[in-house]
N, C-alpha and C. Protein backbone atom coordinates (compact mmCIF):
# COMPACT_ATOMS: atom_id res chain seq x y z
N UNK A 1 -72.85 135.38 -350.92
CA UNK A 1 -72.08 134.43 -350.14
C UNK A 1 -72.90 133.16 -349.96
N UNK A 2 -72.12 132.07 -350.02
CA UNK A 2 -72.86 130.54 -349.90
C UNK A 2 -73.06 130.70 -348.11
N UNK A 3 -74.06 129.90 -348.41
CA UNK A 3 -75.00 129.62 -346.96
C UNK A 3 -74.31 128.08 -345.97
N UNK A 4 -73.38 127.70 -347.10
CA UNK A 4 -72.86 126.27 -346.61
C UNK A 4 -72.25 126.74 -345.45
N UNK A 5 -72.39 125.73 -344.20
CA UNK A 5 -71.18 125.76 -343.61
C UNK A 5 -69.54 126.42 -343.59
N UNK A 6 -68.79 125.59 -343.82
CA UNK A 6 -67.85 126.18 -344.30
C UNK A 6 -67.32 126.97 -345.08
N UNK A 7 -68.08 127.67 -345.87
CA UNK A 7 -67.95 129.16 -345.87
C UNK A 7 -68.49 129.96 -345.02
N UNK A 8 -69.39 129.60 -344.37
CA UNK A 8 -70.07 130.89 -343.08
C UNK A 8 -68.24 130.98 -342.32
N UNK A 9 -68.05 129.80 -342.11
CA UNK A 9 -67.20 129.66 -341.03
C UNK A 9 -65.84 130.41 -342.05
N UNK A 10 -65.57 130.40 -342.72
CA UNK A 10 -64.17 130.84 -343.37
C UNK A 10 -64.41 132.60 -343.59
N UNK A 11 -65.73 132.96 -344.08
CA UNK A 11 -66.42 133.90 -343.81
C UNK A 11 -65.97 134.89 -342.57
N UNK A 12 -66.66 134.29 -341.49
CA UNK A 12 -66.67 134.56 -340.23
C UNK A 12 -64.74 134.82 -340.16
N UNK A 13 -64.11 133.90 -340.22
CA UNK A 13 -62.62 133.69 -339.81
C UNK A 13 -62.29 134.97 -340.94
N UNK A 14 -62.65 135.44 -341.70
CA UNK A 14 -62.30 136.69 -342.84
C UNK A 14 -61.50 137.98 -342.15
N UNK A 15 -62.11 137.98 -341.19
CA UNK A 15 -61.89 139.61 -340.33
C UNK A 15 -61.40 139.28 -339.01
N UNK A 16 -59.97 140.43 -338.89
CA UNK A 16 -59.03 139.86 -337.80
C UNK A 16 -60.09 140.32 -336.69
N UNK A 17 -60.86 141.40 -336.25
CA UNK A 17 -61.71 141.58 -335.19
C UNK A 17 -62.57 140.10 -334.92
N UNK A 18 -63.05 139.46 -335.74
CA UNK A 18 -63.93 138.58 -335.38
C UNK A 18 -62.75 136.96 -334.51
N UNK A 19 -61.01 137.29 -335.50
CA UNK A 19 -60.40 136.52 -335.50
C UNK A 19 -60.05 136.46 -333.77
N UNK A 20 -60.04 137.80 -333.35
CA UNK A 20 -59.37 138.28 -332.10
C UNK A 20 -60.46 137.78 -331.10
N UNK A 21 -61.72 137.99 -331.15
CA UNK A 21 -62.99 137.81 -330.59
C UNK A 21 -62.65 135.89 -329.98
N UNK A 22 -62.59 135.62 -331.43
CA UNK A 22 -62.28 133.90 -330.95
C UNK A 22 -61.48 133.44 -330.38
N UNK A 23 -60.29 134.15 -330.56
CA UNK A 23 -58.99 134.30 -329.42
C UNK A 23 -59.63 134.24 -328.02
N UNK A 24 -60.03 134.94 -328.16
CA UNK A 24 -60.04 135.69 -327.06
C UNK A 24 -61.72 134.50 -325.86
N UNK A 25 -62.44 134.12 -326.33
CA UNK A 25 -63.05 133.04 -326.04
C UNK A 25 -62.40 131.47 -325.88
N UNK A 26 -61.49 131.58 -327.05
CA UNK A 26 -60.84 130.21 -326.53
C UNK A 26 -60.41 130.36 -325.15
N UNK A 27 -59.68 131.36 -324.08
CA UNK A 27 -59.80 131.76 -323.04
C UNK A 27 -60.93 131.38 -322.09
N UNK A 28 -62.17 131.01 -322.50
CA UNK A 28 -63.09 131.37 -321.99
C UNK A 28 -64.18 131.63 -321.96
N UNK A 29 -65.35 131.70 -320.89
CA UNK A 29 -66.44 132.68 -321.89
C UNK A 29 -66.60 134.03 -321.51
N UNK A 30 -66.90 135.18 -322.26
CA UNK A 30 -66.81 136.30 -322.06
C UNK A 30 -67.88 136.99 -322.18
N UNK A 31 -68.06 138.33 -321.48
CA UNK A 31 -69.62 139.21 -322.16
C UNK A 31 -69.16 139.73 -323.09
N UNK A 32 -70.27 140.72 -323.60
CA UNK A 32 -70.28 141.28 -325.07
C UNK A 32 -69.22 142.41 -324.47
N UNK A 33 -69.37 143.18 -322.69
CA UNK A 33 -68.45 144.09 -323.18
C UNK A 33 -67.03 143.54 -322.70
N UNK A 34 -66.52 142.59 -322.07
CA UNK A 34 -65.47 142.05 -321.85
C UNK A 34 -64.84 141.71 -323.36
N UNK A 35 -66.09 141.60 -324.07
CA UNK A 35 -65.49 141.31 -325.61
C UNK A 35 -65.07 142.38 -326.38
N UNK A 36 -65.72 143.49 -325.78
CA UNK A 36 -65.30 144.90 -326.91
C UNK A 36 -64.43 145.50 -326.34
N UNK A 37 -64.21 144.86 -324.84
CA UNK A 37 -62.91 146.14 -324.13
C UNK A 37 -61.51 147.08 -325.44
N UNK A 38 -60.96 145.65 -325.66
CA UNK A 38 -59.77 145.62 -326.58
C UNK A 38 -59.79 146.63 -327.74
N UNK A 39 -61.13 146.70 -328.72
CA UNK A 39 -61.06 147.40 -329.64
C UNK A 39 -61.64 148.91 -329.48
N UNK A 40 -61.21 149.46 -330.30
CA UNK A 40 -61.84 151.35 -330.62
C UNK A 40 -62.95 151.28 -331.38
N UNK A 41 -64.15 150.35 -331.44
CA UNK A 41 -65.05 150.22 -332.28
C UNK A 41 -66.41 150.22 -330.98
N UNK A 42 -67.62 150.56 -331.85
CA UNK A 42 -68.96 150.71 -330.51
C UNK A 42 -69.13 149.48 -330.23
N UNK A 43 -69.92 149.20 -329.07
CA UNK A 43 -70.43 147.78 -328.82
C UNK A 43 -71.28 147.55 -329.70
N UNK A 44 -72.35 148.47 -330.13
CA UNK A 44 -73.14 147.68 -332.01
C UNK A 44 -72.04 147.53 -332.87
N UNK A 45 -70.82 147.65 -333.03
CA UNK A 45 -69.78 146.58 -333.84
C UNK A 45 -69.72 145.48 -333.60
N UNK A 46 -69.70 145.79 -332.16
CA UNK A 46 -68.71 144.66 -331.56
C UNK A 46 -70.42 143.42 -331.69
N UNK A 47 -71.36 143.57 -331.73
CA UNK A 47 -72.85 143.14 -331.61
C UNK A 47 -72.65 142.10 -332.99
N UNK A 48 -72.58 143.61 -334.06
CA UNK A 48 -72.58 142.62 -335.57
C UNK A 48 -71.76 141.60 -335.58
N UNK A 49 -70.46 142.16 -334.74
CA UNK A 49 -69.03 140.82 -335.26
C UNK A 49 -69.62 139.61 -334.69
N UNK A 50 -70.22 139.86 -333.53
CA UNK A 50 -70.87 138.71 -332.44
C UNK A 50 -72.08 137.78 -333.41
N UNK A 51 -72.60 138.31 -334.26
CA UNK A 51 -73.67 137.81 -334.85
C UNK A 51 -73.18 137.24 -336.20
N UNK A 52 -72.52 137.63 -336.69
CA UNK A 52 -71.61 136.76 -337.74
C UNK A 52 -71.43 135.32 -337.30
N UNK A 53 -70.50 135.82 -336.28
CA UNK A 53 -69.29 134.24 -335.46
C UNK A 53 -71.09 133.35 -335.14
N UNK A 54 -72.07 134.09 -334.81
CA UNK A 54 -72.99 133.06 -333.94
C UNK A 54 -73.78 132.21 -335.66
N UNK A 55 -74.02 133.13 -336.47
CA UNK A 55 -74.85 132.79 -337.87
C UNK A 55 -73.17 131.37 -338.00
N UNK A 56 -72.36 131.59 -338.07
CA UNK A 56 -71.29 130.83 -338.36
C UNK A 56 -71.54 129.34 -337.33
N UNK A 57 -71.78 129.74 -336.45
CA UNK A 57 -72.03 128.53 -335.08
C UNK A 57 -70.43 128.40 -334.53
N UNK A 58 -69.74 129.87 -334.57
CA UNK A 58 -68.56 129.63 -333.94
C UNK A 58 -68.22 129.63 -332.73
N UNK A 59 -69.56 130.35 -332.05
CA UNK A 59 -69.88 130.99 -331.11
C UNK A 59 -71.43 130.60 -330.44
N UNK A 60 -71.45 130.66 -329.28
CA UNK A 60 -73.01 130.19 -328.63
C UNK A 60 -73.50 131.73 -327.36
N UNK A 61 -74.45 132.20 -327.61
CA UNK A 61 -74.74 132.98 -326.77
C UNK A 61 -75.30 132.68 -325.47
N UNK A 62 -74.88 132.16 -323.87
CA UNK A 62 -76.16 131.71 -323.58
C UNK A 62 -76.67 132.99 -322.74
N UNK A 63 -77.45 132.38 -321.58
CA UNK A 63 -78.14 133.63 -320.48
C UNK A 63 -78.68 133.03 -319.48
N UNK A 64 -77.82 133.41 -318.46
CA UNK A 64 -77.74 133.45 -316.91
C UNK A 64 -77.63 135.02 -316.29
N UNK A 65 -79.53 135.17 -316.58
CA UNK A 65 -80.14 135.60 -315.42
C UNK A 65 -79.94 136.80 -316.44
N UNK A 66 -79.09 138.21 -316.43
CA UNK A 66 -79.28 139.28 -317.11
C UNK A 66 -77.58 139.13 -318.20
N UNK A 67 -76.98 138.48 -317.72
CA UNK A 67 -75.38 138.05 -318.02
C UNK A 67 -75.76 137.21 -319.06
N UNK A 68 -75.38 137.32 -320.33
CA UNK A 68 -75.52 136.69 -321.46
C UNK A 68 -73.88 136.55 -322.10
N UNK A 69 -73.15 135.64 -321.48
CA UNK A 69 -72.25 135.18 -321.65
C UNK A 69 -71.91 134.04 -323.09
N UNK A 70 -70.93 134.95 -323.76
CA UNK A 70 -70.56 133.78 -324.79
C UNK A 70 -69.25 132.90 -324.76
N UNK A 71 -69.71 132.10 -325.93
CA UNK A 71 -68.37 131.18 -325.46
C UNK A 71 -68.11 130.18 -326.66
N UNK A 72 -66.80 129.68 -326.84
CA UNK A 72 -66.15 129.28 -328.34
C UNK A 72 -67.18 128.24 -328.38
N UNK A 73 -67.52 127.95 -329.95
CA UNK A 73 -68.05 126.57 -330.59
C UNK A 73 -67.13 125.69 -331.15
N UNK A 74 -66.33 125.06 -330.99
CA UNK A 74 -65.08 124.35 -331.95
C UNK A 74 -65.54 123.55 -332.77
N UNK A 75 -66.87 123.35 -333.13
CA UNK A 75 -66.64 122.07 -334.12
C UNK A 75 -67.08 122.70 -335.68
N UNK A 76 -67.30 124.25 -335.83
CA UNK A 76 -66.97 124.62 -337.09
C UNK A 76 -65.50 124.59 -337.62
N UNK A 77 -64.65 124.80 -336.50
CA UNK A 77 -62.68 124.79 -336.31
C UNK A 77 -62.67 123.47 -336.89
N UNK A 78 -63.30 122.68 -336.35
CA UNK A 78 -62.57 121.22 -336.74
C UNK A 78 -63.42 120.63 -337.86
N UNK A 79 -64.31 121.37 -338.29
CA UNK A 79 -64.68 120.92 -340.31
C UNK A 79 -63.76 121.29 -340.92
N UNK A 80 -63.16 122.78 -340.52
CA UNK A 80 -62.15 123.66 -341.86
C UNK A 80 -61.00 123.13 -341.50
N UNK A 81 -60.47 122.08 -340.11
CA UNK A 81 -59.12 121.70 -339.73
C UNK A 81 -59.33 120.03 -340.88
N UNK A 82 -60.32 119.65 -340.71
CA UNK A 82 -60.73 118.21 -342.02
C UNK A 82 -60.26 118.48 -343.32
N UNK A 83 -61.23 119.85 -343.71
CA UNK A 83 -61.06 120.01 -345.43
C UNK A 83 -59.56 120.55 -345.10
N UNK A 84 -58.31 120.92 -344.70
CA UNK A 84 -57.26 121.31 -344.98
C UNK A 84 -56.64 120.37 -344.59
N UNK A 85 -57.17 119.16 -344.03
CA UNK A 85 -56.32 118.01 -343.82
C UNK A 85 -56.37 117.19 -345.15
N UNK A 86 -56.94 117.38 -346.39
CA UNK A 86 -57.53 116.73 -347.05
C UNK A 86 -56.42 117.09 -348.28
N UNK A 87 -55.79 118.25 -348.28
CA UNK A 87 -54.80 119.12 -349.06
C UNK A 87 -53.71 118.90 -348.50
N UNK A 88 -53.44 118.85 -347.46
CA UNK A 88 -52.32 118.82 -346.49
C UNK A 88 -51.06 117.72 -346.65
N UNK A 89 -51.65 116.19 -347.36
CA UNK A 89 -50.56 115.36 -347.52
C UNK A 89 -50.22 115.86 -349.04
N UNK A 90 -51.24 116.59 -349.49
CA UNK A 90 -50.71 116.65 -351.53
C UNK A 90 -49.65 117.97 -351.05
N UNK A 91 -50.04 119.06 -350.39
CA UNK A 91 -48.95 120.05 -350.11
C UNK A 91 -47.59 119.34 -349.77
N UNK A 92 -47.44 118.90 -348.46
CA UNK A 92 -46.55 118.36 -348.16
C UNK A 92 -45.06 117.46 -349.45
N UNK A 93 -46.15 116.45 -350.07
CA UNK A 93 -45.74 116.27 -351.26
C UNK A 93 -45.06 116.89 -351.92
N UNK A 94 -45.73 117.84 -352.67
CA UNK A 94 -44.74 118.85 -353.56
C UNK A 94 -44.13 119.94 -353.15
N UNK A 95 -44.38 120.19 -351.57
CA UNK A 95 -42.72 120.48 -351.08
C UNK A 95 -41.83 119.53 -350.66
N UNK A 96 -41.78 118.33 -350.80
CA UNK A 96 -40.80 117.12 -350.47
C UNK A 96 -40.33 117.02 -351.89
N UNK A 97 -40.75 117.65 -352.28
CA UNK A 97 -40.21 117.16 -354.05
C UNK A 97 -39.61 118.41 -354.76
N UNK A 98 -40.16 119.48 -353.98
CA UNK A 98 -39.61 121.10 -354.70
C UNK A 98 -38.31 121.02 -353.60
N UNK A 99 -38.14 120.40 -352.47
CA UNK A 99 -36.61 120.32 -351.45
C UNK A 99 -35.58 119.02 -352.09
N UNK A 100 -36.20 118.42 -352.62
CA UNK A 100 -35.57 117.69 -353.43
C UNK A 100 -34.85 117.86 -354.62
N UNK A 101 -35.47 118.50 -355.39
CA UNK A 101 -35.14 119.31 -356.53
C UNK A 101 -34.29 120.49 -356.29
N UNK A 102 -34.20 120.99 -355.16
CA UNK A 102 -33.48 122.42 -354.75
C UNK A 102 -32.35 121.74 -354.24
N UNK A 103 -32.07 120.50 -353.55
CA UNK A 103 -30.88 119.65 -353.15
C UNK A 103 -30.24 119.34 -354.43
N UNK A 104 -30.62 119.04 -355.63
CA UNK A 104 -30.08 118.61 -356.35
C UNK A 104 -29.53 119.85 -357.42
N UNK A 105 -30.35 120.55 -357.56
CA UNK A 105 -29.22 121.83 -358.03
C UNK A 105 -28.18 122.62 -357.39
N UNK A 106 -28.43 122.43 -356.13
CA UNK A 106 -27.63 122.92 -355.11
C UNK A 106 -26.39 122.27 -355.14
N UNK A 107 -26.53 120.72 -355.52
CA UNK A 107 -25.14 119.75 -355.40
C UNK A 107 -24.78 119.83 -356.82
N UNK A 108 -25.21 120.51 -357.38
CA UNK A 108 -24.90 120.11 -359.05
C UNK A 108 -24.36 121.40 -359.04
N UNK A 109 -25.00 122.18 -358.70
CA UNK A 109 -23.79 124.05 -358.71
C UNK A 109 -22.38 123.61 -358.13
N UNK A 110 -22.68 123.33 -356.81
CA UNK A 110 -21.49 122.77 -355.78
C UNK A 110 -20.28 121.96 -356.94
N UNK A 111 -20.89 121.00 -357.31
CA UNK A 111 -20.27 120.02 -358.47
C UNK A 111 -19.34 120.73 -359.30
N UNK A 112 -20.54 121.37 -360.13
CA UNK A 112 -19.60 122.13 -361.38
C UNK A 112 -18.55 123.18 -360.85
N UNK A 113 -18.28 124.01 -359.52
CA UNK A 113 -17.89 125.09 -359.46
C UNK A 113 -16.31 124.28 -358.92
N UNK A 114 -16.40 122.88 -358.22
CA UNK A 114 -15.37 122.43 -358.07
C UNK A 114 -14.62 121.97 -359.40
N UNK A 115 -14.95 121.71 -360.38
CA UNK A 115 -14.81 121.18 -361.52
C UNK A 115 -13.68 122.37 -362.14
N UNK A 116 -14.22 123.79 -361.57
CA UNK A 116 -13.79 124.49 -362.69
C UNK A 116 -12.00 125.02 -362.30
């Protein structure tokens, strides 16, 4: 796996547990076991998923006092929200042009079937 950025982060976003984790921080910040309540997996799962999202910088661990509270990082969100903004007007595009094309066979069936 590339070490870049945005793949750690697309990486990280790979697995719905890690997906749910971030959910679940956008909320807030949470402990590790407020973080594992939800799933049927050990808290050393729930540890690794935590250490992914943090290698990613999706996530920040801090520590107050014995409470090591985490909490969302958004600005890996808003590199991968850039590079899909970057695709986003060419998509758009050639579905304005594949609804276009589907209007026009649509009126051209319509056409011929009155014809007949």
């Amino acid at each position: 796996m590339a070490d870049d950025p945005l793949s750690l982060t697309f990486a990280a976003l790979a697995d719905p547990t890690r997906r749910e984790i971030l959910a679940r921080l956008a909320r807030g910040e949470a402990t590790v076991n407020e973080l594992a309540e939800p799933f049927p997996i050990s808290l050393q799962a729930i540890s690794k998923h935590l250490k992914v999202l943090e290698r990613a910088g999706l996530i920040v661990r801090g520590r107050n006092a014995q409470w090591r509270p985490c909490r969302l990082e958004p600005a890996p969100l808003e590199e991968v929200d850039r590079w899909i903004d970057r695709y986003r007007e060419r998509w758009e595009d050639r579905f304005a042009r594949l609804d276009e094309e589907l209007n026009r066979i649509q009126s051209s069936d319509k056409e011929e079937k009155s014809h007949e």
